[in-house]
N, C-alpha and C. Protein backbone atom coordinates (compact mmCIF):
# COMPACT_ATOMS: atom_id res chain seq x y z
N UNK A 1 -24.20 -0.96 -9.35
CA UNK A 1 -23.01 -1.20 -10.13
C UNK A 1 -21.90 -1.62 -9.17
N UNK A 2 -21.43 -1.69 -9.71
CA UNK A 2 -19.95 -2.96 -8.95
C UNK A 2 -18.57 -2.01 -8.72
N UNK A 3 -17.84 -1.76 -7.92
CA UNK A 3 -17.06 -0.68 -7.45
C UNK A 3 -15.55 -2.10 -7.68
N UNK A 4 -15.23 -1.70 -8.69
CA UNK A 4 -14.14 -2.38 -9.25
C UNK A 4 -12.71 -1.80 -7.97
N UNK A 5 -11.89 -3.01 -7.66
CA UNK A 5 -10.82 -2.64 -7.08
C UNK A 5 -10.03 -1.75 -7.59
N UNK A 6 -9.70 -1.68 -8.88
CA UNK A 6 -9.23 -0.55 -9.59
C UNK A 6 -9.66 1.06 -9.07
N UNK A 7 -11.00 1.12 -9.44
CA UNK A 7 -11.74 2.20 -9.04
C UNK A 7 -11.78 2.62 -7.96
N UNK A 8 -11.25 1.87 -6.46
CA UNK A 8 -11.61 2.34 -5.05
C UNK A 8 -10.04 2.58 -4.76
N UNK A 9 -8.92 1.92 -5.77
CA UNK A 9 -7.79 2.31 -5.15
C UNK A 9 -7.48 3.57 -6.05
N UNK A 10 -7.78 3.98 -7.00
CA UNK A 10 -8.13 5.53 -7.80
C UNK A 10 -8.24 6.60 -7.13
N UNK A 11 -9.68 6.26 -6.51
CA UNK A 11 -10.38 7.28 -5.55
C UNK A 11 -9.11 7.57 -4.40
N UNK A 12 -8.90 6.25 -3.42
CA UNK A 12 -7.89 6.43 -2.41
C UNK A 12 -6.85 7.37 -2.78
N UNK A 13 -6.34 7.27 -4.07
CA UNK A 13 -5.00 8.17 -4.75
C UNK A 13 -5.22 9.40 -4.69
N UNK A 14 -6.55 9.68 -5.70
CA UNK A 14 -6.83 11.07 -5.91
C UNK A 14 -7.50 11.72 -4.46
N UNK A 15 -7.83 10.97 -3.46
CA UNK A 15 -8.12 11.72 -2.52
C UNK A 15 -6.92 12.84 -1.48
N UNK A 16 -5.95 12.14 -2.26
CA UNK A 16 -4.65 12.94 -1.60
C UNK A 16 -5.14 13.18 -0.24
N UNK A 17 -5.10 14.41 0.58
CA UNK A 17 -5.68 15.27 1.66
C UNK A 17 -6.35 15.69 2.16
N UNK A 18 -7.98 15.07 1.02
CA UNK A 18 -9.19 15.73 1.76
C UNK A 18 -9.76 14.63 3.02
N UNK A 19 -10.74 15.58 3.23
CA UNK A 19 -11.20 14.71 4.36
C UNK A 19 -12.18 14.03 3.48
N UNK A 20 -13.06 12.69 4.41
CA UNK A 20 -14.34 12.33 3.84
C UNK A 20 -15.14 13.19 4.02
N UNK A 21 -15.29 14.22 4.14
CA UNK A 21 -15.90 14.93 4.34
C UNK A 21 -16.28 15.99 3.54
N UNK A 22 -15.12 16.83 2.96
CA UNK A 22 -14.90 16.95 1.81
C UNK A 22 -14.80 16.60 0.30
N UNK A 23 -14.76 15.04 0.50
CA UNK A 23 -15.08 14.38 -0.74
C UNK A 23 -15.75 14.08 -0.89
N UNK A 24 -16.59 13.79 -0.16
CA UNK A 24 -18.73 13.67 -0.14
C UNK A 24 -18.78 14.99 -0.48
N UNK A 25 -18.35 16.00 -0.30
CA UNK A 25 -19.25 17.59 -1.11
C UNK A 25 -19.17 17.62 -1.90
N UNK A 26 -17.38 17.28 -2.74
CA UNK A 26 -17.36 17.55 -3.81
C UNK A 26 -17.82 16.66 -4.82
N UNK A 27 -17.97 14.96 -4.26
CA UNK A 27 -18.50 13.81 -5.33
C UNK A 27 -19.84 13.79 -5.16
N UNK A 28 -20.96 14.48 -4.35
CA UNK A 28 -22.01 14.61 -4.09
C UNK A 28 -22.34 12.98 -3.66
N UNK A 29 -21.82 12.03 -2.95
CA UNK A 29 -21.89 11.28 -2.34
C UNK A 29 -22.13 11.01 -1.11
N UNK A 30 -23.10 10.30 -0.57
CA UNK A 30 -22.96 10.26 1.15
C UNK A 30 -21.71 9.96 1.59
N UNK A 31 -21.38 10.61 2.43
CA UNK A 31 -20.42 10.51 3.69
C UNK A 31 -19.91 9.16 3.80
N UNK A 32 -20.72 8.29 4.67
CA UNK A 32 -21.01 6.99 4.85
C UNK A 32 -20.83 5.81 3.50
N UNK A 33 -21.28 6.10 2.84
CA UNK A 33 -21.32 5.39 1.69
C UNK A 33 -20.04 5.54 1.00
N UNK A 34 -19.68 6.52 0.98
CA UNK A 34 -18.36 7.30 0.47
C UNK A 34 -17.33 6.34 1.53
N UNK A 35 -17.71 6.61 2.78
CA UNK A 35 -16.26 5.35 3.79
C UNK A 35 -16.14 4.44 3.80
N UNK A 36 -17.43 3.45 3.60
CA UNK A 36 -17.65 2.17 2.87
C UNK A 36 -16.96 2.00 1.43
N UNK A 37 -17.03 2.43 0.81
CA UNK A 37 -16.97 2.00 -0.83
C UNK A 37 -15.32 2.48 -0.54
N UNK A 38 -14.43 3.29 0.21
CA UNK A 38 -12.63 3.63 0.56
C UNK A 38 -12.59 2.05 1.66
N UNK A 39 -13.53 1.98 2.28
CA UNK A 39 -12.70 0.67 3.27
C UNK A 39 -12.80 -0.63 2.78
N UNK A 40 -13.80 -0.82 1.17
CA UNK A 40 -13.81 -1.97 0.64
C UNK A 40 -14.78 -2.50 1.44
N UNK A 41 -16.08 -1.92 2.42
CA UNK A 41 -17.18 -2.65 2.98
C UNK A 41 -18.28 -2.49 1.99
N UNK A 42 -18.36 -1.74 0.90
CA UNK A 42 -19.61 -1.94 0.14
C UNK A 42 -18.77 -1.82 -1.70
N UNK A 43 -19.04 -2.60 -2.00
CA UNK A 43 -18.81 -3.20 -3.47
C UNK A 43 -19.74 -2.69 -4.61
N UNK A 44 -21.09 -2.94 -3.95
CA UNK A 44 -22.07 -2.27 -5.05
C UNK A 44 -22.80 -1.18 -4.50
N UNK A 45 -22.74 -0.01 -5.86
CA UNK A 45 -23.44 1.12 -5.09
C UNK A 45 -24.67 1.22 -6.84
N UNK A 46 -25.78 2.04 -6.56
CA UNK A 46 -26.00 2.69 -7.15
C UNK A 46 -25.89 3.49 -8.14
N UNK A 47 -25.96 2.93 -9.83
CA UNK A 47 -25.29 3.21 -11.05
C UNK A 47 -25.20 5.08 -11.37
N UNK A 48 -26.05 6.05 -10.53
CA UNK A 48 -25.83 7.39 -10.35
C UNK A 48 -24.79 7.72 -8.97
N UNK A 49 -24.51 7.25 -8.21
CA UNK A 49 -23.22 6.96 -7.26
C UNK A 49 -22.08 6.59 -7.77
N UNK A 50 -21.94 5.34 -8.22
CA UNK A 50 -20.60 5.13 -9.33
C UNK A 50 -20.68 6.66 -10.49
N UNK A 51 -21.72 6.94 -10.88
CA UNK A 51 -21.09 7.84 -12.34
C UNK A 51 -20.72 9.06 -11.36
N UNK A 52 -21.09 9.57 -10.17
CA UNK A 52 -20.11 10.43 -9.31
C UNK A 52 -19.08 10.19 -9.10
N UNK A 53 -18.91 8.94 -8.90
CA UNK A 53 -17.47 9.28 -8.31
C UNK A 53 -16.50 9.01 -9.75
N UNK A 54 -17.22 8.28 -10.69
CA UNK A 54 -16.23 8.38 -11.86
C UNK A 54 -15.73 9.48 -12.62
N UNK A 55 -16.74 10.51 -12.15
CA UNK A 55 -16.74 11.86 -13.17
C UNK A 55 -15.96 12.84 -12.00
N UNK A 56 -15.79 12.10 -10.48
CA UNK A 56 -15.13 13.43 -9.94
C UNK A 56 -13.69 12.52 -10.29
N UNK A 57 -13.38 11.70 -10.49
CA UNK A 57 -12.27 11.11 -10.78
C UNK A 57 -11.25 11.58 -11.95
N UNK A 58 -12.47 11.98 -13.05
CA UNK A 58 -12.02 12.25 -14.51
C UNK A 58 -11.57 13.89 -13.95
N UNK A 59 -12.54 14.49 -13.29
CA UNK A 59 -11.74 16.11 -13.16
C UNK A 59 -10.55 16.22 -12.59
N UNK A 60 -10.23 14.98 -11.28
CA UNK A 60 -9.37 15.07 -10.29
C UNK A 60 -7.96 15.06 -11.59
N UNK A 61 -8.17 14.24 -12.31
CA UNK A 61 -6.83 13.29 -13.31
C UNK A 61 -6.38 14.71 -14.43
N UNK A 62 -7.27 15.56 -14.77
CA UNK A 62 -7.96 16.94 -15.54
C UNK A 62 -5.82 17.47 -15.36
């Protein structure tokens, strides 16, 4: 699935203060994949990868 610019500048927002490190635990996302998809180096991820980070998005907004 396709990591809409919308969606990666979301994530950037709601990440407020954590580390990547922390937001890979809590989005159950790789690390790596997780710094890619914030630096705009990977665009398409994996349609169970996008619904992580969309659903830690929906709690973050909660």
């Amino acid at each position: 699935m396709e990591i809409s610019e919308k969606l990666k500048n979301d994530l950037l927002m709601n990440r407020r203060m954590l580390s990547i490190k922390a937001m890979a635990e809590q989005t159950k996302v790789n690390r790596w994949t997780l710094t890619d998809v914030l630096n705009g180096k990977r665009t398409s991820v994996k349609p169970m990868t996008y619904n992580r980070l969309e659903n830690w998005l929906k709690e973050e907004t909660k």
